[in-house]
Protein backbone atom coordinates (compact mmCIF):
# COMPACT_ATOMS: atom_id res chain seq x y z
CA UNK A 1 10.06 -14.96 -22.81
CA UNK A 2 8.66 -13.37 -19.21
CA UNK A 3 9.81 -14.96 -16.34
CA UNK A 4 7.07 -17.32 -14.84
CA UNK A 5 6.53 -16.51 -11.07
CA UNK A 6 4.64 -18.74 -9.12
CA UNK A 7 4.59 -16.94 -6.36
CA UNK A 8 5.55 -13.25 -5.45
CA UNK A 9 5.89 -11.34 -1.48
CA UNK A 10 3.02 -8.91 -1.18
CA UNK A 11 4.54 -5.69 -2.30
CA UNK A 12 4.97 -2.85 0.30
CA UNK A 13 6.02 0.61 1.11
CA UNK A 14 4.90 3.93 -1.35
CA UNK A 15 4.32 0.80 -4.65
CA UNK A 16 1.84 -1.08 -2.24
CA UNK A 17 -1.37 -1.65 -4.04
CA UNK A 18 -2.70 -1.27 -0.88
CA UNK A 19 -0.84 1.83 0.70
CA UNK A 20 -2.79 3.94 3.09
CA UNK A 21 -2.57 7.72 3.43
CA UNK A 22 -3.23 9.30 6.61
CA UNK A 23 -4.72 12.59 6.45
CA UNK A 24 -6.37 14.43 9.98
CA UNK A 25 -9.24 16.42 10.37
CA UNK A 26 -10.45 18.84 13.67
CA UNK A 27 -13.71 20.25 13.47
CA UNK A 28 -15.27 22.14 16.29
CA UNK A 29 -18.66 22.78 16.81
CA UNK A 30 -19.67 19.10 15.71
CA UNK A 31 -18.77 19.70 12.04
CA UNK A 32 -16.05 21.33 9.62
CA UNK A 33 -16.48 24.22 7.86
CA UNK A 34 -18.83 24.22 4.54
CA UNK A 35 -15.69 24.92 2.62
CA UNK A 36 -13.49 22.52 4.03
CA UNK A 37 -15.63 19.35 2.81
CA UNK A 38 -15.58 18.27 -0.57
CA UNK A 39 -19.14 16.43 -0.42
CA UNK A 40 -18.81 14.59 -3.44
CA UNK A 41 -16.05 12.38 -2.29
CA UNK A 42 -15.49 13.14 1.51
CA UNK A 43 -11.86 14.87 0.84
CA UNK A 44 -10.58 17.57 2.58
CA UNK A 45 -9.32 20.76 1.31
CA UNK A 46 -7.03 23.06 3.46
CA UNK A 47 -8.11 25.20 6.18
CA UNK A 48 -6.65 27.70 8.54
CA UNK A 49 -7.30 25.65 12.27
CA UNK A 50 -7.44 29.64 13.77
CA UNK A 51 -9.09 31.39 11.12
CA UNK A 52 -11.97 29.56 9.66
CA UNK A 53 -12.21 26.43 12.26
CA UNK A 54 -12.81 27.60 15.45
CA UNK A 55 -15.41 30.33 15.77
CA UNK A 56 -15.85 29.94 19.72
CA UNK A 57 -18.12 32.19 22.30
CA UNK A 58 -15.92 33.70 24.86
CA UNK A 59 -17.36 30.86 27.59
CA UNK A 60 -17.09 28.00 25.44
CA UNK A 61 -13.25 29.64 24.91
CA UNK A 62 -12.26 29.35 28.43
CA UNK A 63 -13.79 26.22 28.72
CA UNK A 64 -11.62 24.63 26.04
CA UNK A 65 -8.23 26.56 25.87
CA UNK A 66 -6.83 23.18 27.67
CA UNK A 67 -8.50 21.56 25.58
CA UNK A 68 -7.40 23.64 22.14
CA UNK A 69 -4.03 24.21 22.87
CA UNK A 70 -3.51 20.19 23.03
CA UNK A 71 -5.66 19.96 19.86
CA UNK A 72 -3.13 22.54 18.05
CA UNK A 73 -0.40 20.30 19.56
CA UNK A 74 -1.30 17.43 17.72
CA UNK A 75 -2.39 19.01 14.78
CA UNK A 76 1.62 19.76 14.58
CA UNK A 77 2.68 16.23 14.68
CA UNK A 78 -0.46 14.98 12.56
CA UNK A 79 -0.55 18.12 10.06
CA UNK A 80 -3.98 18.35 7.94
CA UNK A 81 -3.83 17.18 4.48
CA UNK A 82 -4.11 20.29 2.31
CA UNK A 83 -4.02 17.71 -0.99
CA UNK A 84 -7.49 18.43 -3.00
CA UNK A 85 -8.56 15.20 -4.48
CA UNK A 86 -12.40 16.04 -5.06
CA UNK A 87 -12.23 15.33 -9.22
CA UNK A 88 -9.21 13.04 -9.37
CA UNK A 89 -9.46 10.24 -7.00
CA UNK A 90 -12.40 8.48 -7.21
CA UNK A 91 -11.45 6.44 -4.33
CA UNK A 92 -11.63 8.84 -1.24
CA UNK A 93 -13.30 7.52 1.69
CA UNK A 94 -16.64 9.45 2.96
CA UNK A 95 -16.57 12.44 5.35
CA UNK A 96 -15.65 11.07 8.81
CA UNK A 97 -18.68 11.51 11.88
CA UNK A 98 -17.64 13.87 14.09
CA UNK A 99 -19.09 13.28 17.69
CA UNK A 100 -21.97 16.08 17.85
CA UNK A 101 -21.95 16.35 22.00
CA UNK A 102 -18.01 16.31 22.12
CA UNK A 103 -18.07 19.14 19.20
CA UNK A 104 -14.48 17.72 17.72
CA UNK A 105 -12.98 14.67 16.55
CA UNK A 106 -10.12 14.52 19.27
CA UNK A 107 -6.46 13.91 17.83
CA UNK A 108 -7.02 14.31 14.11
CA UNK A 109 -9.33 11.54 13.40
CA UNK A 110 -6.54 9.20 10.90
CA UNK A 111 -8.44 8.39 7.76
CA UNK A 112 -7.49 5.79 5.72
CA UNK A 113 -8.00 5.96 2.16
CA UNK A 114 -6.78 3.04 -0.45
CA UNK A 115 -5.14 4.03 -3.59
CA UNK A 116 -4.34 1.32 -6.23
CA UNK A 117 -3.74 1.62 -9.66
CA UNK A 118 -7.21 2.29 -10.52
CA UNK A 119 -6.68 6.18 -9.69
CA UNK A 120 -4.40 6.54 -12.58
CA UNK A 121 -6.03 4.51 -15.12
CA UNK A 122 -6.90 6.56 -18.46
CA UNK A 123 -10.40 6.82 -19.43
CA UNK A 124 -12.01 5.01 -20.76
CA UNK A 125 -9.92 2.20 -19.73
CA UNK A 126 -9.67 -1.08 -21.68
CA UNK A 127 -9.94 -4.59 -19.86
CA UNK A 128 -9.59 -8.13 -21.64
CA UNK A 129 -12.63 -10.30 -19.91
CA UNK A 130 -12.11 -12.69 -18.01
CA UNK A 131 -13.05 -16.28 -19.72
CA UNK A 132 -12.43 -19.51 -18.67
CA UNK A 133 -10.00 -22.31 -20.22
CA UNK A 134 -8.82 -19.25 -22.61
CA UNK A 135 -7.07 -15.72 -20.34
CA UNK A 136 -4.71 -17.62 -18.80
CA UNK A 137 -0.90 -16.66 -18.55
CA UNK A 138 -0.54 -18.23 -22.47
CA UNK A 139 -3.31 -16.54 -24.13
CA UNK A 140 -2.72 -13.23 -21.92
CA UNK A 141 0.61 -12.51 -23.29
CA UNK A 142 -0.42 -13.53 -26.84
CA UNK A 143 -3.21 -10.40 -26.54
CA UNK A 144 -0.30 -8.28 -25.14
CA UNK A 145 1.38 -8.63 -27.57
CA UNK A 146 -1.13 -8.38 -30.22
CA UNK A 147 -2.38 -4.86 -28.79
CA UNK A 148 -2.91 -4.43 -24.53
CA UNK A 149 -5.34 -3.89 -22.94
CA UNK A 150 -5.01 -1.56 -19.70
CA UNK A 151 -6.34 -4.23 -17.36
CA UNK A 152 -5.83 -8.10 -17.63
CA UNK A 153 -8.16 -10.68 -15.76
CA UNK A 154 -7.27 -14.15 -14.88
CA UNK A 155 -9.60 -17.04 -15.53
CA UNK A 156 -12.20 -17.33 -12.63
CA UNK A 157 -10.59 -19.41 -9.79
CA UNK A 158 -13.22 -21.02 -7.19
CA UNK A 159 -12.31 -20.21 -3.65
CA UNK A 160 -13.78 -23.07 -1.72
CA UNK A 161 -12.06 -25.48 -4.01
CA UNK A 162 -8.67 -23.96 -2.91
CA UNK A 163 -9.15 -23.91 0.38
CA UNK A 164 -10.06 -27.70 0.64
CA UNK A 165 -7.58 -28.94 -2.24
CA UNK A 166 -4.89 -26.29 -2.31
CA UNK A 167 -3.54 -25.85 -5.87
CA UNK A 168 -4.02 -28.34 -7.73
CA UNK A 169 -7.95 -27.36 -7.61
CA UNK A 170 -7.45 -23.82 -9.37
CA UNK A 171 -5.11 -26.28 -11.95
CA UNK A 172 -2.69 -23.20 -12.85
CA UNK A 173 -5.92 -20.50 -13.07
CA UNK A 174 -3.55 -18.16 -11.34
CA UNK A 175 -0.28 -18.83 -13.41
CA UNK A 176 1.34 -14.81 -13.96
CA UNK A 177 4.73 -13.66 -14.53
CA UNK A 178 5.86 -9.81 -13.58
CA UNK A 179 5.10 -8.22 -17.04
CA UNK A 180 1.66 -8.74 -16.12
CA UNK A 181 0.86 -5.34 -15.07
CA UNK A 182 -1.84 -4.53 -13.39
CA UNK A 183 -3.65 -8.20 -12.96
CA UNK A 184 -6.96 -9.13 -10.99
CA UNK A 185 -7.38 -12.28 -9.86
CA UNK A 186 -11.37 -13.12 -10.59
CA UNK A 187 -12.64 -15.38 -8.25
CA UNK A 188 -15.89 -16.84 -7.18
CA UNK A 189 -17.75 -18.80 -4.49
CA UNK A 190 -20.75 -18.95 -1.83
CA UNK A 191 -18.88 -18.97 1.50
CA UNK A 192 -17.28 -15.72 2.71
CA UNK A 193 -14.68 -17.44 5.23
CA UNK A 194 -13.47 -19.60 1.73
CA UNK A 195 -13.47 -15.50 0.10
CA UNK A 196 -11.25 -13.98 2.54
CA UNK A 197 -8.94 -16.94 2.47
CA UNK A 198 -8.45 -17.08 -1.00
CA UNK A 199 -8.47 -13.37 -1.43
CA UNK A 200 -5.41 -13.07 1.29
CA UNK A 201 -3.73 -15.90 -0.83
CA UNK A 202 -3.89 -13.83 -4.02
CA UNK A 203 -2.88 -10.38 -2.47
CA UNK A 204 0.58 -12.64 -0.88
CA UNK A 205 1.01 -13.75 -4.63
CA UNK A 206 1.31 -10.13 -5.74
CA UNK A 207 -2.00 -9.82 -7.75
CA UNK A 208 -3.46 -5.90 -8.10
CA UNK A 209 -6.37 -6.48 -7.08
CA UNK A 210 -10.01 -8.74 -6.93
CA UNK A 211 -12.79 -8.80 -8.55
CA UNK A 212 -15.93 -11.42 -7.72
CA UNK A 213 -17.42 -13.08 -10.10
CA UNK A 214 -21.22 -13.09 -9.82
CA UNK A 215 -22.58 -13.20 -13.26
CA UNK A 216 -21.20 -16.52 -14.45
CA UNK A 217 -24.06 -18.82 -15.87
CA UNK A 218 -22.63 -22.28 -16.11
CA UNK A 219 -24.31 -24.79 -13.88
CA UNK A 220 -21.51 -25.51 -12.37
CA UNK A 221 -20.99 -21.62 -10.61
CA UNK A 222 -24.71 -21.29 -9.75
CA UNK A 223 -24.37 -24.19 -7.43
CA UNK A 224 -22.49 -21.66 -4.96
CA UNK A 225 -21.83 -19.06 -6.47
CA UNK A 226 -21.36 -16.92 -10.02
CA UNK A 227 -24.95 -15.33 -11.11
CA UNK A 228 -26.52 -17.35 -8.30
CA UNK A 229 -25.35 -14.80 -5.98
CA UNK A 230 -27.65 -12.10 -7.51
CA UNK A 231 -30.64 -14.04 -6.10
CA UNK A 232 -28.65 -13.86 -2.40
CA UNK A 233 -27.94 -10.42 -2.28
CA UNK A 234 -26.82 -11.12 1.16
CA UNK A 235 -24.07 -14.02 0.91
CA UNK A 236 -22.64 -10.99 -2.63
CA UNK A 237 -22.30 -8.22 0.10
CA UNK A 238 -20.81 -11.05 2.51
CA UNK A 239 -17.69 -12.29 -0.60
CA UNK A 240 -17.37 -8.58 -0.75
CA UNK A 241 -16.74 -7.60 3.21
CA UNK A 242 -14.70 -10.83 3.09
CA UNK A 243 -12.11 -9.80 -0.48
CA UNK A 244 -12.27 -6.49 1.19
CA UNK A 245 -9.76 -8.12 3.83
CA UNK A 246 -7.26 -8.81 1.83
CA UNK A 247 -6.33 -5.09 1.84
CA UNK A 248 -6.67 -5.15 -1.95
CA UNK A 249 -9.01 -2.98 -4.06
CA UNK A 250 -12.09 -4.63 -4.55
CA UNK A 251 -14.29 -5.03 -7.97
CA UNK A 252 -17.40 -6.69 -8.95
CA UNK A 253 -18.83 -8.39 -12.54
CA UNK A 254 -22.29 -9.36 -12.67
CA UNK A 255 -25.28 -9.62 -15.26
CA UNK A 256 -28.47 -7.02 -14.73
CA UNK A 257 -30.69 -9.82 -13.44
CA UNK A 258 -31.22 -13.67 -13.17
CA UNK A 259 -34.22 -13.81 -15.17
CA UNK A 260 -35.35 -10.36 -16.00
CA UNK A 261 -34.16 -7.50 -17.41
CA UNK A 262 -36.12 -5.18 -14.53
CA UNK A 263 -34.15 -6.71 -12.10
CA UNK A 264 -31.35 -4.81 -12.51
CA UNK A 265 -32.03 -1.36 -10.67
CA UNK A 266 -32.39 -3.12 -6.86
CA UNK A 267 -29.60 -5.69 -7.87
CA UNK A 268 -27.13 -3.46 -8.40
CA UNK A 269 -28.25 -1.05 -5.80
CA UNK A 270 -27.83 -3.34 -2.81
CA UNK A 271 -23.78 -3.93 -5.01
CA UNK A 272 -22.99 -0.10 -5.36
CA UNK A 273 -23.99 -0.04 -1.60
CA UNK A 274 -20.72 -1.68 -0.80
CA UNK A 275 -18.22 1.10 -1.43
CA UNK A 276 -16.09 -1.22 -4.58
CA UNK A 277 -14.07 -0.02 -6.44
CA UNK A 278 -15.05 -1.14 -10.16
CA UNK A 279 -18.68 -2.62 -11.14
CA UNK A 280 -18.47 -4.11 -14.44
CA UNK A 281 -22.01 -4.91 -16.14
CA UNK A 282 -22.15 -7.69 -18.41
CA UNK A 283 -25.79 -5.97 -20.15
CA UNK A 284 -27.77 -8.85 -19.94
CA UNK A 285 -29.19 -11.73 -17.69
CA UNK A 286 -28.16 -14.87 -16.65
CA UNK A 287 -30.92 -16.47 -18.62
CA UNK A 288 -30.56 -14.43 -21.50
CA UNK A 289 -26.73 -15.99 -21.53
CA UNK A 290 -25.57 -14.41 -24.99
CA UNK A 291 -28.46 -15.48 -26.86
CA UNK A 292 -29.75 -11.37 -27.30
CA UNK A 293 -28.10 -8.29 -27.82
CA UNK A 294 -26.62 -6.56 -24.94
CA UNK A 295 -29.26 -4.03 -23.48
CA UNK A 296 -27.13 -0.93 -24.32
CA UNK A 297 -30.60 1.27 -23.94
CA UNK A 298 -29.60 0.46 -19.82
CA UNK A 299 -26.92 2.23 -20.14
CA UNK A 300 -27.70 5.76 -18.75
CA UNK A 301 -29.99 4.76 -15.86
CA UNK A 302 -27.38 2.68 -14.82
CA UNK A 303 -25.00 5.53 -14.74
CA UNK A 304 -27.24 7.60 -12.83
CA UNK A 305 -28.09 5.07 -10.31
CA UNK A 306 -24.15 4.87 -9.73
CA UNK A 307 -24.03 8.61 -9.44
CA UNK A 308 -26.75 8.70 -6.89
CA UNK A 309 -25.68 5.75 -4.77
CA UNK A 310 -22.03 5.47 -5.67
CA UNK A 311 -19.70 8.39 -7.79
CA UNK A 312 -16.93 6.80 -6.59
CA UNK A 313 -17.39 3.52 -8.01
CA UNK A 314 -16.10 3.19 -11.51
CA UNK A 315 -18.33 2.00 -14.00
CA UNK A 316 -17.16 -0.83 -16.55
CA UNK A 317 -19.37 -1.79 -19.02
CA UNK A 318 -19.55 -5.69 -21.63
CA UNK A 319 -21.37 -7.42 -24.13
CA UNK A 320 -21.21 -6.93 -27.82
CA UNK A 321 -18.46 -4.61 -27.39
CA UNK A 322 -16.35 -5.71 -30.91
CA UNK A 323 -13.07 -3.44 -30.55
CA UNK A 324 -11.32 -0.21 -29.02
CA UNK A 325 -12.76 1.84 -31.09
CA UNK A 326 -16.00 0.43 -30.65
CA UNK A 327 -15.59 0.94 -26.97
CA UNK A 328 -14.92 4.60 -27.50
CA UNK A 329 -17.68 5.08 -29.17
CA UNK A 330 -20.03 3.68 -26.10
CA UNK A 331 -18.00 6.12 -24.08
CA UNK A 332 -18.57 9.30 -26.03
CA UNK A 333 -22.14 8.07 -26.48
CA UNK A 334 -22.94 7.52 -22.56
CA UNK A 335 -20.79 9.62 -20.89
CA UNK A 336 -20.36 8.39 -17.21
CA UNK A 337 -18.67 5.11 -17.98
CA UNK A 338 -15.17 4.78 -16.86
CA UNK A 339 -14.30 1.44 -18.72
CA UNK A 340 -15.07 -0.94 -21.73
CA UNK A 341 -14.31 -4.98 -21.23
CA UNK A 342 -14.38 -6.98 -23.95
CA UNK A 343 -14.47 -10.81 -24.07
CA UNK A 344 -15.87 -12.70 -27.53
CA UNK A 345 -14.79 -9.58 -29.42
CA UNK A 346 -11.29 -11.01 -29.02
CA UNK A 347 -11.96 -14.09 -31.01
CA UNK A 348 -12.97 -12.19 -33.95
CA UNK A 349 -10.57 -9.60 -33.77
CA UNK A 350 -7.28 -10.22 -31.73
CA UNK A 351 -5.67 -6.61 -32.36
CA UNK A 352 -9.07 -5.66 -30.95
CA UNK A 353 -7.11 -3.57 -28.33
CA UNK A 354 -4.44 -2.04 -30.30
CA UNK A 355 -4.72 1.64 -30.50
CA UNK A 356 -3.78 2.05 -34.30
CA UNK A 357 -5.50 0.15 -37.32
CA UNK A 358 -4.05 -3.46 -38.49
CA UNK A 359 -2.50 -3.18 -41.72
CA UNK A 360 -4.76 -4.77 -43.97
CA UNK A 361 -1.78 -5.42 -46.88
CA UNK A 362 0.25 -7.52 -43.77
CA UNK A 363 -2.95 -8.93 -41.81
CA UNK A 364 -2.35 -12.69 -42.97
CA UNK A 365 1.44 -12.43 -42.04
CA UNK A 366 0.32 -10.75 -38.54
CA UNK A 367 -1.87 -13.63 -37.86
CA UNK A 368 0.28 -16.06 -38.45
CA UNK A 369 2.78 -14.94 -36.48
CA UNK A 370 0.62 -14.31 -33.64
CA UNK A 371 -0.25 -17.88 -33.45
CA UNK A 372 3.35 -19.22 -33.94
CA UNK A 373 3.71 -16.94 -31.02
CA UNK A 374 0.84 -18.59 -29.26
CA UNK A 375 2.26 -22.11 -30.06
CA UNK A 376 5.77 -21.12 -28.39
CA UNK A 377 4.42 -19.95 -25.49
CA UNK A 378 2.15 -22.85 -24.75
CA UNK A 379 4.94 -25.01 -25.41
CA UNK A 380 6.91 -22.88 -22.79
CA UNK A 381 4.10 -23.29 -20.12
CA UNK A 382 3.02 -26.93 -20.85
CA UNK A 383 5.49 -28.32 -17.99
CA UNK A 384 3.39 -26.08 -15.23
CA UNK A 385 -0.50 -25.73 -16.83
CA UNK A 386 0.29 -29.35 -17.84
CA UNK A 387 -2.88 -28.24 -20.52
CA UNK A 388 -3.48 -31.13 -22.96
CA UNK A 389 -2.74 -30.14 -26.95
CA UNK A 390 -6.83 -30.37 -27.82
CA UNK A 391 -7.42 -27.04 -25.54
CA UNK A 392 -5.37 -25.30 -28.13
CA UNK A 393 -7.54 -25.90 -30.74
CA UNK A 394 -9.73 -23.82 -29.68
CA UNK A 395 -7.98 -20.64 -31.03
CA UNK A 396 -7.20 -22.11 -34.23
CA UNK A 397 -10.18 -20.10 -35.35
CA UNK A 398 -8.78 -16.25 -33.75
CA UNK A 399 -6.04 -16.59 -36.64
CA UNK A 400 -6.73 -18.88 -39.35
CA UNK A 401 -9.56 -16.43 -40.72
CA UNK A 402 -10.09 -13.86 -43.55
CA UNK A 403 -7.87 -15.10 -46.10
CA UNK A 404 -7.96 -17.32 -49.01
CA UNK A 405 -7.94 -20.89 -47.89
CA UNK A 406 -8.68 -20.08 -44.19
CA UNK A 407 -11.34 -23.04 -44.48
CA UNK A 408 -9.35 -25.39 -45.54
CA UNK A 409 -6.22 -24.87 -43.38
CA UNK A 410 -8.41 -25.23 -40.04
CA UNK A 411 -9.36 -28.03 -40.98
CA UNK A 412 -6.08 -29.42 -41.34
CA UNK A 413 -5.01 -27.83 -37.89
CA UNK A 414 -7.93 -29.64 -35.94
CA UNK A 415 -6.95 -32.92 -37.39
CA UNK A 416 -3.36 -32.03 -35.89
CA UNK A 417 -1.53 -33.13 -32.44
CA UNK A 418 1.06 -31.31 -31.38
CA UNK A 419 2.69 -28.15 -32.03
CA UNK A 420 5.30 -29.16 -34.37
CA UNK A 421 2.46 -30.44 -36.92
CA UNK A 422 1.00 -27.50 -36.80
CA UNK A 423 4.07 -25.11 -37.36
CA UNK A 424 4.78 -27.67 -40.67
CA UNK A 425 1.42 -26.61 -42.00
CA UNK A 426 2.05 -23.37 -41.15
CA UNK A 427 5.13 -23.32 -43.30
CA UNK A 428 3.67 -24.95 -46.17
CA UNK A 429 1.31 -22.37 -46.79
């Protein structure tokens, strides 16, 4: 059984999700050579200072040789970064401005660039949606180890609730133990100061990273916050300045529009705009809820307005998606999307992640187990989530499915309550 943490020190050092490298650049002449500059992503590649950098007239020479020789100086202590990370880091920060009147950037303007464990995710990448009163630490770990994703999400967690009520308004929403790995911590709200609170909090817990919810539909999100923030574009870029100081990597989840579909292309312009680090797409609006199918057709404009505006934004996309290998299939179809979420498709199908086929001779048995699995670990967690037994009854339906007297036997189960009941009709089967 993991190890519940309710807490955990912000990691630090060379694991930090957070760590900062610190590369230099000189350029003289107001700009660094053509071949120097890796446009795409605003990385350096390696450069002789003498050679290519400095092509001086013989006055501007003797103007500057002070000037130079203290530049060399500190490109000794502060040596250029000769590390090419144009097609494999899809998080380096944009070319720096170099001061045209001054011609350089004196002492080796220090970039800082964020990694996080998004640089070394496989693609596409897999991530179990974030739902709430269902992904929390129980339900996680029964999906792990069903077949694991390569991201978890938490439930959504409001900030402005914890800031005025502490814990006990989030009611265990950000619950994780270590084998959790990596986790995001979804949260939502209207007021930035409540974001960048609440964000801090969860980098000091130890989370991987944040991601704002702005698609959710319930009434109770669009009062502040959730899809209600796609009709404030300017309170969305607000949350995001605000998560962005809690020195975590940054994400977004929304819907394409409020109300219609054609809102989508200046929606998630003015998002992209914000240098994040993940945009997930939930293909459809907040009025549409999941009453339609998802608008897959969307899908390659939507990767071409990212490549435009934002290439180094990943690209996640959800709705409909049933399984992995459904998700592949998106991916080979629409190339240009980094990762597949799936939420509802892990009702039907809770090996939906698993990278080999279920065997179809031992399905019953696998189900089964998975909830006797499920029923230990919520008895484990009851003490802290303090989650009443009717909540469970919800997933009754996940395993007690595609075999002979399925029908019957959930309706035994929601008739049940408490755990032990249900493990005796589990054993009388």
């Amino acid at each position: 059984m993991p190890k519940l943490r309710q807490g955990l020190k912000p990691i630090t050092g060379s694991d930090s999700p957070a760590r900062k490298r610190i590369t230099g650049h000189i350029a003289l002449n107001g700009r660094a050579p053509a071949h120097c500059v890796d446009n795409d992503v605003g990385a350096t590649g390696g450069c002789g200072f003498e050679s290519r950098c400095v092509r001086w007239e013989v006055k501007q020479r003797r103007f500057a040789s002070p000037i130079l020789g203290l530049a060399r100086f500190i490109c000794r202590v502060f040596p250029l970064n000769t590390e090419d990370n144009s097609k494999q880091n899809r998080l380096s920060p944009p070319t720096p401005y170099l001061n045209d009147e001054i011609g350089f950037s004196p002492f080796c303007d220090k970039i800082t660039e964020m990694t996080s464990f998004w640089n070394d995710l496989p693609q596409p990448f897999f991530i179990l949606a974030p739902m709430e009163a269902v992904t929390d630490v129980v339900f996680r770990h029964v999906v792990k180890q069903a077949g694991a994703p390569d991201i978890f999400f938490t439930e959504f967690a409001n900030a402005t609730g914890w800031v005025h009520a502490g814990d006990k308004a989030i009611a265990g929403r950000l619950i994780k133990t270590d084998d959790e790995q990596p986790l995001i911590a979804q949260i939502w709200g209207g007021e930035p100061g409540d974001m960048e609170a609440f964000a801090k909090h969860c980098a000091e817990l130890g989370f991987n990273g944040i991601d704002i919810n702005m698609g959710c539909p319930a009434k109770s999100a669009i009062k502040s916050g959730g899809a209600a923030l796609i009709r404030r574009p300017d309170i969305a870029i607000a949350a995001i300045d605000a998560a962005k100081k809690s020195e975590l990597p940054v994400s977004v989840k929304t819907r394409l529009g409020y109300t219609y579909v054609d809102e989508w292309r200046e929606w998630l312009t003015a998002i992209l705009k914000q240098d994040i680090v993940n945009l997930t797409i939930h293909l459809r609006t907040k009025k549409e809820m999941s009453k339609v199918a998802a608008h897959y057709e969307l899908i390659d404009e939507i990767i071409k307005l990212r490549d435009e505006i934002a290439p180094q934004t990943l690209l996640t996309i959800n709705g409909d998606i049933r399984d992995r290998e459904h998700g592949l299939e998106i991916a080979r179809k629409h190339p240009g999307v980094n990762g597949i979420m799936i939420g509802r498709g892990v009702f039907s199908d809770p090996f939906c992640f698993r990278k080999s086929k279920a065997d179809a001779d031992n399905h019953k048995e696998e189900l089964l187990a998975l909830l006797n699995y499920h029923l230990d670990l919520f008895d484990s967690y009851q003490p802290t989530l303090g989650r009443p037994f009717e909540t469970l009854k919800r997933f009754f339906k996940i395993y007690i499915r595609d075999f002979d007297g399925a029908k019957e036997l959930r309706e035994k189960l929601m008739h049940t309550t408490t755990t032990d009941e249900v493990r005796q009709l589990l054993e009388n089967i």
